[in-house]
PDB file of N, CA and C in Angstrom:
ATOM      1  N   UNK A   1     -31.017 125.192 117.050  1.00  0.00           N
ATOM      2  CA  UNK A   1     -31.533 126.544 116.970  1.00  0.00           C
ATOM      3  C   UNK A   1     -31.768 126.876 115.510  1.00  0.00           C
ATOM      4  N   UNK A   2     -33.068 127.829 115.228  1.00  0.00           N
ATOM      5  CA  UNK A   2     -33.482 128.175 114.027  1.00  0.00           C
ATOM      6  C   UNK A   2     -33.796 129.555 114.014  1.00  0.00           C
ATOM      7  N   UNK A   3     -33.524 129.841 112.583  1.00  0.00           N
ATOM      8  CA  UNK A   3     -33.945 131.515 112.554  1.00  0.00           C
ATOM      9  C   UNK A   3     -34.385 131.959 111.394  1.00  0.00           C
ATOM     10  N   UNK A   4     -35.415 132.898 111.468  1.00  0.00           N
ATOM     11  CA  UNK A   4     -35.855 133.542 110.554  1.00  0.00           C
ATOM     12  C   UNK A   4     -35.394 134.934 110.938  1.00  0.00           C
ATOM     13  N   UNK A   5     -35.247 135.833 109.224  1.00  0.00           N
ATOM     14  CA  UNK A   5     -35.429 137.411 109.378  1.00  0.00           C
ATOM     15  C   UNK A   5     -36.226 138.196 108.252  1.00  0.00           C
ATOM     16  N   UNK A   6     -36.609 139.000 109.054  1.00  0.00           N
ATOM     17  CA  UNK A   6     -37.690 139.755 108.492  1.00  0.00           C
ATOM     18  C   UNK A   6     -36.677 141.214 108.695  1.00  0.00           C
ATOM     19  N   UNK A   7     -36.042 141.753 107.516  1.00  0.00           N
ATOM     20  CA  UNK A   7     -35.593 142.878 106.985  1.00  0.00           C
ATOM     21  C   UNK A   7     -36.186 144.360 106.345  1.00  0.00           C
ATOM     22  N   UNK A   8     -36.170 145.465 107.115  1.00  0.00           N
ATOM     23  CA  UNK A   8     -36.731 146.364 106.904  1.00  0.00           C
ATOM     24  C   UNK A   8     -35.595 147.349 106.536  1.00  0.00           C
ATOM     25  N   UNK A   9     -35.856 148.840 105.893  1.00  0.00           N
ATOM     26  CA  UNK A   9     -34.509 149.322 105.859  1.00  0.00           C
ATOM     27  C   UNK A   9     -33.888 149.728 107.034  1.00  0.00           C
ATOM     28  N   UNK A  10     -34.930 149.985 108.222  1.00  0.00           N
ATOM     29  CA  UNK A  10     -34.422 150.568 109.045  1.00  0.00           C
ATOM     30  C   UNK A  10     -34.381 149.970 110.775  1.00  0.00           C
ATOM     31  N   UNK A  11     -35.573 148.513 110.164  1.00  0.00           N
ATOM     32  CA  UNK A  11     -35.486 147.901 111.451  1.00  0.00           C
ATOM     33  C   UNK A  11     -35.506 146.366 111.031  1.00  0.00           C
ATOM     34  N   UNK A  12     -34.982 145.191 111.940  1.00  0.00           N
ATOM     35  CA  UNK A  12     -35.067 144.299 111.510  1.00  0.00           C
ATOM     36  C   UNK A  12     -35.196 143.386 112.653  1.00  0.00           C
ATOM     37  N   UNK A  13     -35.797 142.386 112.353  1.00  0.00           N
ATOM     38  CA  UNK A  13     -36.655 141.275 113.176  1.00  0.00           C
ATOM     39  C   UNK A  13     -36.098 139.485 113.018  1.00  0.00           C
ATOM     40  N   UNK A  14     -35.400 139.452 114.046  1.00  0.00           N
ATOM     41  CA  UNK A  14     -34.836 137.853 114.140  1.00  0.00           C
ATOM     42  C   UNK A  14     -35.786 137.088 114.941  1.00  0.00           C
ATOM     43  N   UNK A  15     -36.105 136.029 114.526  1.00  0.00           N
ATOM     44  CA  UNK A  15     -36.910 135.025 115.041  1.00  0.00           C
ATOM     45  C   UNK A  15     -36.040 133.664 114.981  1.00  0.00           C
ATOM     46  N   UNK A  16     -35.942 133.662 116.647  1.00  0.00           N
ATOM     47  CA  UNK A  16     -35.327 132.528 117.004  1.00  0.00           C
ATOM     48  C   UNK A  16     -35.965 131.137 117.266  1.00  0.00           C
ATOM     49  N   UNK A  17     -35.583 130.198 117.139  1.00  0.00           N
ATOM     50  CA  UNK A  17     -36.432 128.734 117.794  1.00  0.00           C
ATOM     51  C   UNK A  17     -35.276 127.986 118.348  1.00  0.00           C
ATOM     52  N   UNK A  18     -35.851 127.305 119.741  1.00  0.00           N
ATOM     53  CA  UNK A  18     -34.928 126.209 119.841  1.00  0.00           C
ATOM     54  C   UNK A  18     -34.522 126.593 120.990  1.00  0.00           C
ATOM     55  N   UNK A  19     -33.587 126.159 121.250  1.00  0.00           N
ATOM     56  CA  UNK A  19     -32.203 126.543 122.596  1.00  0.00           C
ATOM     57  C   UNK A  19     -31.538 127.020 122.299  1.00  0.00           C
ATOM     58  N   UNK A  20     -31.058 127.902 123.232  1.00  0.00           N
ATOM     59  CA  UNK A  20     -29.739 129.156 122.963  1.00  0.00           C
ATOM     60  C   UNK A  20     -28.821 128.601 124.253  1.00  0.00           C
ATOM     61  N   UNK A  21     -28.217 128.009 124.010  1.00  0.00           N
ATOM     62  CA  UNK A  21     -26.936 127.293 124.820  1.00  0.00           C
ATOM     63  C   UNK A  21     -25.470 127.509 124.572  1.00  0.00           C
ATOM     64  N   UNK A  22     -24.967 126.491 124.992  1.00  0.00           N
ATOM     65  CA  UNK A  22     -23.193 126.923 124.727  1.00  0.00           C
ATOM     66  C   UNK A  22     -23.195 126.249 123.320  1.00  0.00           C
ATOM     67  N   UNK A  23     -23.780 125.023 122.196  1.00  0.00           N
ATOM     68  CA  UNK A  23     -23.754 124.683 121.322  1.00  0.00           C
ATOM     69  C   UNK A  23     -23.988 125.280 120.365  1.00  0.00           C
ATOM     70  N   UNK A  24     -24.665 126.048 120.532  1.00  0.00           N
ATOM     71  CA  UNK A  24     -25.019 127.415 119.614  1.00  0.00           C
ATOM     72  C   UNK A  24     -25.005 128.689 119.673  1.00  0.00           C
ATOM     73  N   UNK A  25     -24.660 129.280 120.931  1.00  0.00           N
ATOM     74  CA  UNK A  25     -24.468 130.631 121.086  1.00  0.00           C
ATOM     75  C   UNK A  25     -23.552 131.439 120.490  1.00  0.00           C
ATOM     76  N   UNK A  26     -22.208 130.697 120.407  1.00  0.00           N
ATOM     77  CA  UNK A  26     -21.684 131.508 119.099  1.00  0.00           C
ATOM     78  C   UNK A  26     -22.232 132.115 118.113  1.00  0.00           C
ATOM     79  N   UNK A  27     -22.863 130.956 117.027  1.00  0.00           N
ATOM     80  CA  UNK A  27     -24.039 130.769 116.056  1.00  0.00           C
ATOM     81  C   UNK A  27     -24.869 132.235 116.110  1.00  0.00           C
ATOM     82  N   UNK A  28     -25.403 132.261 117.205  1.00  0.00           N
ATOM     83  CA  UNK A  28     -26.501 133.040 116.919  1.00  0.00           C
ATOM     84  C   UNK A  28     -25.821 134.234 117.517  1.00  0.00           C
ATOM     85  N   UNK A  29     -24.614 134.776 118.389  1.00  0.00           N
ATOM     86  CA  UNK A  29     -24.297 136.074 117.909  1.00  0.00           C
ATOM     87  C   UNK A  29     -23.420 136.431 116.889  1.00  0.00           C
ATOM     88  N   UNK A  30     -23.114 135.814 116.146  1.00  0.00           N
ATOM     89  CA  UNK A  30     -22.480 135.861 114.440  1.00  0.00           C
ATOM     90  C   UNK A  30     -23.666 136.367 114.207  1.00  0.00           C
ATOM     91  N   UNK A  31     -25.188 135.583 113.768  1.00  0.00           N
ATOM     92  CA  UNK A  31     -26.176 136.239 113.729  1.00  0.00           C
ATOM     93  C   UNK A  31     -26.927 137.714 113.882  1.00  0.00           C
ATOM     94  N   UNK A  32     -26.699 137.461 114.966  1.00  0.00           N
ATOM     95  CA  UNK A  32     -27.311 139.046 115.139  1.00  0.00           C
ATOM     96  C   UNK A  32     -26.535 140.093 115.020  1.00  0.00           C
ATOM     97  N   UNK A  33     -24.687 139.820 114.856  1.00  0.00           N
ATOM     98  CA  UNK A  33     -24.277 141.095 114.792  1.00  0.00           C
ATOM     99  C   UNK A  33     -23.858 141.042 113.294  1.00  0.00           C
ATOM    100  N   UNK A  34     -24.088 140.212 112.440  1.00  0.00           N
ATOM    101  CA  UNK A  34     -24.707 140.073 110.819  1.00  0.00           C
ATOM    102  C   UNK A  34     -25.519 141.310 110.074  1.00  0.00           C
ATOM    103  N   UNK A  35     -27.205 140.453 110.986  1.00  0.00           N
ATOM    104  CA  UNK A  35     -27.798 141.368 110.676  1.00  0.00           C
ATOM    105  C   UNK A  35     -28.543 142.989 111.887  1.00  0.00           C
ATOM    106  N   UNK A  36     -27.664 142.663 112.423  1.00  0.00           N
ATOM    107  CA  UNK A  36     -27.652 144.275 113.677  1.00  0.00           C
ATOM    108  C   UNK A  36     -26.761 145.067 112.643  1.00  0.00           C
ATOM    109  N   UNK A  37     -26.078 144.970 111.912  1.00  0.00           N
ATOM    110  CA  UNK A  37     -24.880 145.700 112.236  1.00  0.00           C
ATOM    111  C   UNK A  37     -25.461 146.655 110.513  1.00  0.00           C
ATOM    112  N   UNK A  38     -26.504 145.946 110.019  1.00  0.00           N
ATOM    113  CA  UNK A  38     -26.788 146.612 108.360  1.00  0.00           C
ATOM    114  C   UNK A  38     -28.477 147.120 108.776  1.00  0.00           C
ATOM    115  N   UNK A  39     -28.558 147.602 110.283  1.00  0.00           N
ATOM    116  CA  UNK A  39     -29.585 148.451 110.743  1.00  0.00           C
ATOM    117  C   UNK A  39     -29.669 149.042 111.478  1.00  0.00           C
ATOM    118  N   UNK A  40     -30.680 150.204 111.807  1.00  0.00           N
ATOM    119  CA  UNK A  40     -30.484 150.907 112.707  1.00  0.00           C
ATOM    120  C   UNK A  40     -31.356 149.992 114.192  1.00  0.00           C
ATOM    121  N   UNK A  41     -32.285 149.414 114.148  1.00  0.00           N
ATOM    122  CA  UNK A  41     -32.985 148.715 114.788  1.00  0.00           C
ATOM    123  C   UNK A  41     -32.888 147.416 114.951  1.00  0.00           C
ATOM    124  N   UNK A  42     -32.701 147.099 116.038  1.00  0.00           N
ATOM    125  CA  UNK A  42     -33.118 145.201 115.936  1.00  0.00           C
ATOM    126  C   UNK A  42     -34.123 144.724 117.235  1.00  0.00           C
ATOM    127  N   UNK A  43     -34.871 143.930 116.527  1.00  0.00           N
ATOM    128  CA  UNK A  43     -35.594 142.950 117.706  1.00  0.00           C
ATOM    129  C   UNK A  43     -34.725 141.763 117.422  1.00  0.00           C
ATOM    130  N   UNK A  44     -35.095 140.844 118.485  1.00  0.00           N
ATOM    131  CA  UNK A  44     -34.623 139.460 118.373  1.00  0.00           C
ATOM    132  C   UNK A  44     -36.093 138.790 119.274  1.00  0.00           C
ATOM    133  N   UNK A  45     -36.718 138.324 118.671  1.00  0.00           N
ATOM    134  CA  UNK A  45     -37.422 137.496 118.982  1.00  0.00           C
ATOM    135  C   UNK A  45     -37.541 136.370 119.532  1.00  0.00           C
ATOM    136  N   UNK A  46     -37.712 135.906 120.945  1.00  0.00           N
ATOM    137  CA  UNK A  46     -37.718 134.668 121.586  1.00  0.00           C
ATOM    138  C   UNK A  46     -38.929 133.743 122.099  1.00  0.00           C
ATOM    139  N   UNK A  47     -40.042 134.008 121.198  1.00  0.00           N
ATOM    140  CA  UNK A  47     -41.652 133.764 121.442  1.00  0.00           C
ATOM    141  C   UNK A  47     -40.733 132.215 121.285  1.00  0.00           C
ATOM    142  N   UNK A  48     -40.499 131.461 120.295  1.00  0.00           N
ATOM    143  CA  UNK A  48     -40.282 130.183 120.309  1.00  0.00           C
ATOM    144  C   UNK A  48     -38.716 129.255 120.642  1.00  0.00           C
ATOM    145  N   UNK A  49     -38.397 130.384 121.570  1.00  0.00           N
ATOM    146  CA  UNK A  49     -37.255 129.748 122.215  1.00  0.00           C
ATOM    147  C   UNK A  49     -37.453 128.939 123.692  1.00  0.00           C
ATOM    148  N   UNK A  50     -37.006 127.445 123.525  1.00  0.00           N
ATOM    149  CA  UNK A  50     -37.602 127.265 124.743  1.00  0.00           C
ATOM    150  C   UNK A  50     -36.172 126.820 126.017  1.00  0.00           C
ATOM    151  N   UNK A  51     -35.148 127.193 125.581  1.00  0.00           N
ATOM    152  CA  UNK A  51     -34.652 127.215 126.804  1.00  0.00           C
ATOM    153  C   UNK A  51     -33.251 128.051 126.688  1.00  0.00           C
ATOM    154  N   UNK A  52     -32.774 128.282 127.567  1.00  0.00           N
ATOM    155  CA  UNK A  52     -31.109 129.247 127.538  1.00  0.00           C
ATOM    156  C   UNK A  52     -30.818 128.893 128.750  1.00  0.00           C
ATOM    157  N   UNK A  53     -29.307 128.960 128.051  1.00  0.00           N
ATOM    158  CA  UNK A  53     -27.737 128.706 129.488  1.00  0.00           C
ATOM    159  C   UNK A  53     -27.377 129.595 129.635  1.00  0.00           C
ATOM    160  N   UNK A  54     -26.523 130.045 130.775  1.00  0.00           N
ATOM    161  CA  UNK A  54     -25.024 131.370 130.504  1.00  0.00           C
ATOM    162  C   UNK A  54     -24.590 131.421 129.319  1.00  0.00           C
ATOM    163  N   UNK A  55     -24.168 130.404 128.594  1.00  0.00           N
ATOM    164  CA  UNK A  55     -22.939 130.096 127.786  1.00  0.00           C
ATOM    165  C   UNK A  55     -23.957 130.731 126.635  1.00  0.00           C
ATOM    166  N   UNK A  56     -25.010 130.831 126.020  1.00  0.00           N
ATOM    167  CA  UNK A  56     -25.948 131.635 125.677  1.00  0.00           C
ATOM    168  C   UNK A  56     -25.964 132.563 125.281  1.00  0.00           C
ATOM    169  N   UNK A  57     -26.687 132.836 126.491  1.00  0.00           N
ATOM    170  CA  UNK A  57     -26.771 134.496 126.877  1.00  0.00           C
ATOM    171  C   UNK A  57     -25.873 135.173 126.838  1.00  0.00           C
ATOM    172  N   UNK A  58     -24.569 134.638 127.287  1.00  0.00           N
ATOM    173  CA  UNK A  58     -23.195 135.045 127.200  1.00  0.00           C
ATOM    174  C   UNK A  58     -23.390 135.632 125.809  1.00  0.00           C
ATOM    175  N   UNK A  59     -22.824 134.573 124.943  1.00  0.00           N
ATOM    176  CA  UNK A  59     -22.858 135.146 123.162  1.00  0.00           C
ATOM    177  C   UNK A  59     -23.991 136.310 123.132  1.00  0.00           C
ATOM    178  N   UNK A  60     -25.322 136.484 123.422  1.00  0.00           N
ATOM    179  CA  UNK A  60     -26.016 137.175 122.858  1.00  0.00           C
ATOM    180  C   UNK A  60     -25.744 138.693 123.867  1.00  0.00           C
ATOM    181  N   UNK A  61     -25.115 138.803 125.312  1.00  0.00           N
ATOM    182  CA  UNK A  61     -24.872 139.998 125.966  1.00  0.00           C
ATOM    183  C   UNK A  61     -23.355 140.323 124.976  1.00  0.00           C
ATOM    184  N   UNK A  62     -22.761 140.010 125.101  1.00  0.00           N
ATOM    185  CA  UNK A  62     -21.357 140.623 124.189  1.00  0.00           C
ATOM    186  C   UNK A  62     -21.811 141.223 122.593  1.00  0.00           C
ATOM    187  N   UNK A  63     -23.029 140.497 122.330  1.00  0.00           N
ATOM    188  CA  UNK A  63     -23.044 140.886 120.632  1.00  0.00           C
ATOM    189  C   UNK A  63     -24.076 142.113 121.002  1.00  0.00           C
ATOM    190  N   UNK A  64     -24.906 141.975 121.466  1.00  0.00           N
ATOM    191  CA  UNK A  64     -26.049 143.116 122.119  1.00  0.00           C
ATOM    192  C   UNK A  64     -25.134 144.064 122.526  1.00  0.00           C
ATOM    193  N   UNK A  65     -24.024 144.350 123.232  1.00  0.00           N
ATOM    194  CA  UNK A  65     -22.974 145.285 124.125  1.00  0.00           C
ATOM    195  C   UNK A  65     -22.551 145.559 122.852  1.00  0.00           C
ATOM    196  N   UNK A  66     -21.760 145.207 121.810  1.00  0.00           N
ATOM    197  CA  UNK A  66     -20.962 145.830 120.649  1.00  0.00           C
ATOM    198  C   UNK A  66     -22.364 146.344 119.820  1.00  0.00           C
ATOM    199  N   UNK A  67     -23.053 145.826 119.447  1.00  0.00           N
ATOM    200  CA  UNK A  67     -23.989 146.841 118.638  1.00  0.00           C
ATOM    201  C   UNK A  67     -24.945 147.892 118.963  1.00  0.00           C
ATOM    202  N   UNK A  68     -24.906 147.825 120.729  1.00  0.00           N
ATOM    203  CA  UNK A  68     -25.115 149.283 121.254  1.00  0.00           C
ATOM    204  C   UNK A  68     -24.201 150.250 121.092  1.00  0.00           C
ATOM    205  N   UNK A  69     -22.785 149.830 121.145  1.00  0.00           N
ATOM    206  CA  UNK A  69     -22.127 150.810 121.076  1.00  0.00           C
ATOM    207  C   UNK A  69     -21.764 151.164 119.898  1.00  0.00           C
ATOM    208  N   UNK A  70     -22.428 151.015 118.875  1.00  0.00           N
ATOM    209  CA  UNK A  70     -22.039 151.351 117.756  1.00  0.00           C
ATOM    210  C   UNK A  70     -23.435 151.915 117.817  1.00  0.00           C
ATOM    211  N   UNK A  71     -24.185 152.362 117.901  1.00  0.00           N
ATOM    212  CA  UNK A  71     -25.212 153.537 118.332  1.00  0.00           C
ATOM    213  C   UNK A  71     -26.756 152.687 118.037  1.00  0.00           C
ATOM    214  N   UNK A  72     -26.618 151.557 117.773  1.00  0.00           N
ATOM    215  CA  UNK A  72     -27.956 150.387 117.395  1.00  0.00           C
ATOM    216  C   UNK A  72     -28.526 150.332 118.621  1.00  0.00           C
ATOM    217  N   UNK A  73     -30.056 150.363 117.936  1.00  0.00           N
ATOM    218  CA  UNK A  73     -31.408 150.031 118.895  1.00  0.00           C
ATOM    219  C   UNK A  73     -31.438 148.587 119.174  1.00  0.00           C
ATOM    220  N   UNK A  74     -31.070 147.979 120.136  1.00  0.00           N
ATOM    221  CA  UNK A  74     -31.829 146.254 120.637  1.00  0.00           C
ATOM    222  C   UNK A  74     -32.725 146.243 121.387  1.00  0.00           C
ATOM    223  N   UNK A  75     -33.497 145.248 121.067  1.00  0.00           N
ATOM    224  CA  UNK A  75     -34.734 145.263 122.177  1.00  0.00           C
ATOM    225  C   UNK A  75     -35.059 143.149 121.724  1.00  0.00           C
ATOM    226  N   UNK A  76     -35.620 142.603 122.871  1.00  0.00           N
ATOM    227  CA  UNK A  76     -35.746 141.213 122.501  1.00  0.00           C
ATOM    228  C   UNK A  76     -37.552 141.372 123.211  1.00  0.00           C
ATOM    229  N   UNK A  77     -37.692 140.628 122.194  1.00  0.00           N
ATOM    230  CA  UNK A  77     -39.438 140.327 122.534  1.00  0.00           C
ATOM    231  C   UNK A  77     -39.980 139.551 122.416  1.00  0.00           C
ATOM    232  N   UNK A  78     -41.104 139.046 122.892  1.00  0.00           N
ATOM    233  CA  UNK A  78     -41.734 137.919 123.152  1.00  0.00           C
ATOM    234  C   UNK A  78     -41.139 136.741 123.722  1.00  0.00           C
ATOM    235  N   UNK A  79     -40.718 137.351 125.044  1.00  0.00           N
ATOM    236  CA  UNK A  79     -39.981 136.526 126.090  1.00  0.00           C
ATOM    237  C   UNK A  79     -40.555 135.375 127.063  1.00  0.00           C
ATOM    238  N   UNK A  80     -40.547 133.839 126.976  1.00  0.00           N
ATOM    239  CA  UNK A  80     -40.941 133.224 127.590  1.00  0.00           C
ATOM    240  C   UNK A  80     -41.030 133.762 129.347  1.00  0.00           C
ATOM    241  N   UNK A  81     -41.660 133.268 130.062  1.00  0.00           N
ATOM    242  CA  UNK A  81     -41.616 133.620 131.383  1.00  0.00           C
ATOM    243  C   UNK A  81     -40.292 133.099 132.091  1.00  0.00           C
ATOM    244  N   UNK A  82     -40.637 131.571 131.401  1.00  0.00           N
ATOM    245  CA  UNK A  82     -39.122 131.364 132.464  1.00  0.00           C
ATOM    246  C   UNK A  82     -37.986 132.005 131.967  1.00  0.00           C
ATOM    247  N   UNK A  83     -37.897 131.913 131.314  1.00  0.00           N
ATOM    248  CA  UNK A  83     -36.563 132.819 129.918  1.00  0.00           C
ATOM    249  C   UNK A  83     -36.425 133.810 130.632  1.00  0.00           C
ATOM    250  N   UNK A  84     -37.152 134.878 130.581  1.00  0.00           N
ATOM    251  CA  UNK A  84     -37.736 135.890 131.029  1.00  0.00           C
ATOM    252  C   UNK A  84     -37.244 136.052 132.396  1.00  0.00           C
ATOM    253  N   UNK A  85     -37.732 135.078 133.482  1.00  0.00           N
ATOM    254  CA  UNK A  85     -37.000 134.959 134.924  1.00  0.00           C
ATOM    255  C   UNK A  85     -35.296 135.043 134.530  1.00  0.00           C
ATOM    256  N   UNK A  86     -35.012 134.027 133.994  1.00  0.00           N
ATOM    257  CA  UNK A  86     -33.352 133.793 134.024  1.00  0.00           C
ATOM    258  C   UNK A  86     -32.409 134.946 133.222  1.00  0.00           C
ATOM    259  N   UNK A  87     -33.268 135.785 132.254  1.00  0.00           N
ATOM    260  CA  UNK A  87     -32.658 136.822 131.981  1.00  0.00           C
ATOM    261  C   UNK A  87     -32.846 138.185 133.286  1.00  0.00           C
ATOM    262  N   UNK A  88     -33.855 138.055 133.947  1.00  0.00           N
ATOM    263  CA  UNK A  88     -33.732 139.122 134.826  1.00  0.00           C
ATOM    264  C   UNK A  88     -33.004 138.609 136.208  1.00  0.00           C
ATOM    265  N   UNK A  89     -32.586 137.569 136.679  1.00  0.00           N
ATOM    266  CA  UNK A  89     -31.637 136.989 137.356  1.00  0.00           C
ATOM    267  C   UNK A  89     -30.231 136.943 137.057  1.00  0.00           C
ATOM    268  N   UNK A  90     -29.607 137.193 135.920  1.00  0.00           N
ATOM    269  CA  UNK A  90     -28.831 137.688 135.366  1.00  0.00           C
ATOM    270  C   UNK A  90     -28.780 138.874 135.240  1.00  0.00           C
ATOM    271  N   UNK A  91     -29.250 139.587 135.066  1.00  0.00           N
ATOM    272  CA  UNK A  91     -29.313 141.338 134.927  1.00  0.00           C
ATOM    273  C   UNK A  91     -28.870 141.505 133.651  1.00  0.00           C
ATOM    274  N   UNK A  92     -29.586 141.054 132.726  1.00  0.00           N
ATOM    275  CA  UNK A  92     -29.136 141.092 131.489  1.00  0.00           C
ATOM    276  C   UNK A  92     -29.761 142.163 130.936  1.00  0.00           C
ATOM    277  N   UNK A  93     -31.061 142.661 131.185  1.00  0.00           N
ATOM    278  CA  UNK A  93     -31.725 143.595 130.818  1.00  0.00           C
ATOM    279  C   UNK A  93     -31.241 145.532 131.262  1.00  0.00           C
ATOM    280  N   UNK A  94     -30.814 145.256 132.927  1.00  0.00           N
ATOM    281  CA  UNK A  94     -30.062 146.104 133.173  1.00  0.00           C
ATOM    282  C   UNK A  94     -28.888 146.938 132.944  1.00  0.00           C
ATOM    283  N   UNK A  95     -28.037 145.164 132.768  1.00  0.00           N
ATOM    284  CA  UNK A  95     -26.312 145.656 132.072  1.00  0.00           C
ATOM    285  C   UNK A  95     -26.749 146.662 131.181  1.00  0.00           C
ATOM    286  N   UNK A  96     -27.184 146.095 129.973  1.00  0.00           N
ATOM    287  CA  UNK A  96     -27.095 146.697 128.876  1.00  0.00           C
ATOM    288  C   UNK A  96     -28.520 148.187 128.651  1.00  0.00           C
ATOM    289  N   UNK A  97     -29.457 147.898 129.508  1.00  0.00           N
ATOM    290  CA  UNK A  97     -30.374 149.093 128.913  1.00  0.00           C
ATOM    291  C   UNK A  97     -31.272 148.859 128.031  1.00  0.00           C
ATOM    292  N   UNK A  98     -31.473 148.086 127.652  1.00  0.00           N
ATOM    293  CA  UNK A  98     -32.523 147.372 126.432  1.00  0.00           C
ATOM    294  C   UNK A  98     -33.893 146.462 127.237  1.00  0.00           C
ATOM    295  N   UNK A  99     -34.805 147.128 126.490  1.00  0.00           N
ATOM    296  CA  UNK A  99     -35.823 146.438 126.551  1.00  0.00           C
ATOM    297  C   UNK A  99     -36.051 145.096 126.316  1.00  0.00           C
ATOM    298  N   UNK A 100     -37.301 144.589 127.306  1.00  0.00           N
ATOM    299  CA  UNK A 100     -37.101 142.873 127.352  1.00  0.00           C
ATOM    300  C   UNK A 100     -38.687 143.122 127.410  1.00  0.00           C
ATOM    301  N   UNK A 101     -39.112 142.269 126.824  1.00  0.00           N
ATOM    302  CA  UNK A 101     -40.678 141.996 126.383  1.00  0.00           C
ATOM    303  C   UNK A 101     -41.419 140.467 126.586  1.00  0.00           C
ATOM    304  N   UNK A 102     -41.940 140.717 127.513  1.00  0.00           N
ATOM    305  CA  UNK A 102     -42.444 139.564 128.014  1.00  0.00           C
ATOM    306  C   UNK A 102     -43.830 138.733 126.501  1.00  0.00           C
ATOM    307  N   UNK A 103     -43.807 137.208 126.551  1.00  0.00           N
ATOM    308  CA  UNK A 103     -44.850 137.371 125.658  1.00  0.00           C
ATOM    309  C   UNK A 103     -45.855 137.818 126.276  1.00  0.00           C
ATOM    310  N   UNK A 104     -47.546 138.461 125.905  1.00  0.00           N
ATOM    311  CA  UNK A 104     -48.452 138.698 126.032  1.00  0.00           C
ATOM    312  C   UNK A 104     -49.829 137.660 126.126  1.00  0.00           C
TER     313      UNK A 104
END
């Protein structure tokens, strides 16, 4: 897994690549609650992610759940389709209330 960020003062943009699995899911919610936590906004970008596990998603619903409740905007975008399926089979979008953005 790879990442770029694009830092604004008030919103900020993670761009993920790769797989979001149990090998890295830790990884990448250290990540996002890094840089979630020094904004009011976050996307997380998954245009070039090409696959996810539970063990995953897991890391990224617990880090998404603590930086809502600390009053932060999440939203993930540019969601593969299948991605996309397995997060709404999960109810990942529901649990938490955050927008999920299919790519275009």
């Amino acid at each position: 897994m790879n990442y770029q960020v694009e830092e604004a003062r008030e919103k900020t943009t993670i761009f993920l690549s790769g797989e979001l699995d149990m090998a890295v899911g830790e990884l990448v919610g250290q990540i996002i609650a890094q840089y979630g936590s020094r904004c009011e906004s976050l996307s997380v970008d998954f245009r070039d992610v090409t696959f996810v596990d539970s063990a995953g998603i897991g890391s990224l619903f617990y880090t998404t759940k603590d930086l809502l409740a600390e009053g932060k905007r999440v939203e993930i975008i540019n969601v593969q389709e299948d991605i996309y399926d397995v997060l709404q089979v999960l109810g990942f979008a529901v649990a938490l209330g955050i927008t999920i953005k299919q790519v275009e």
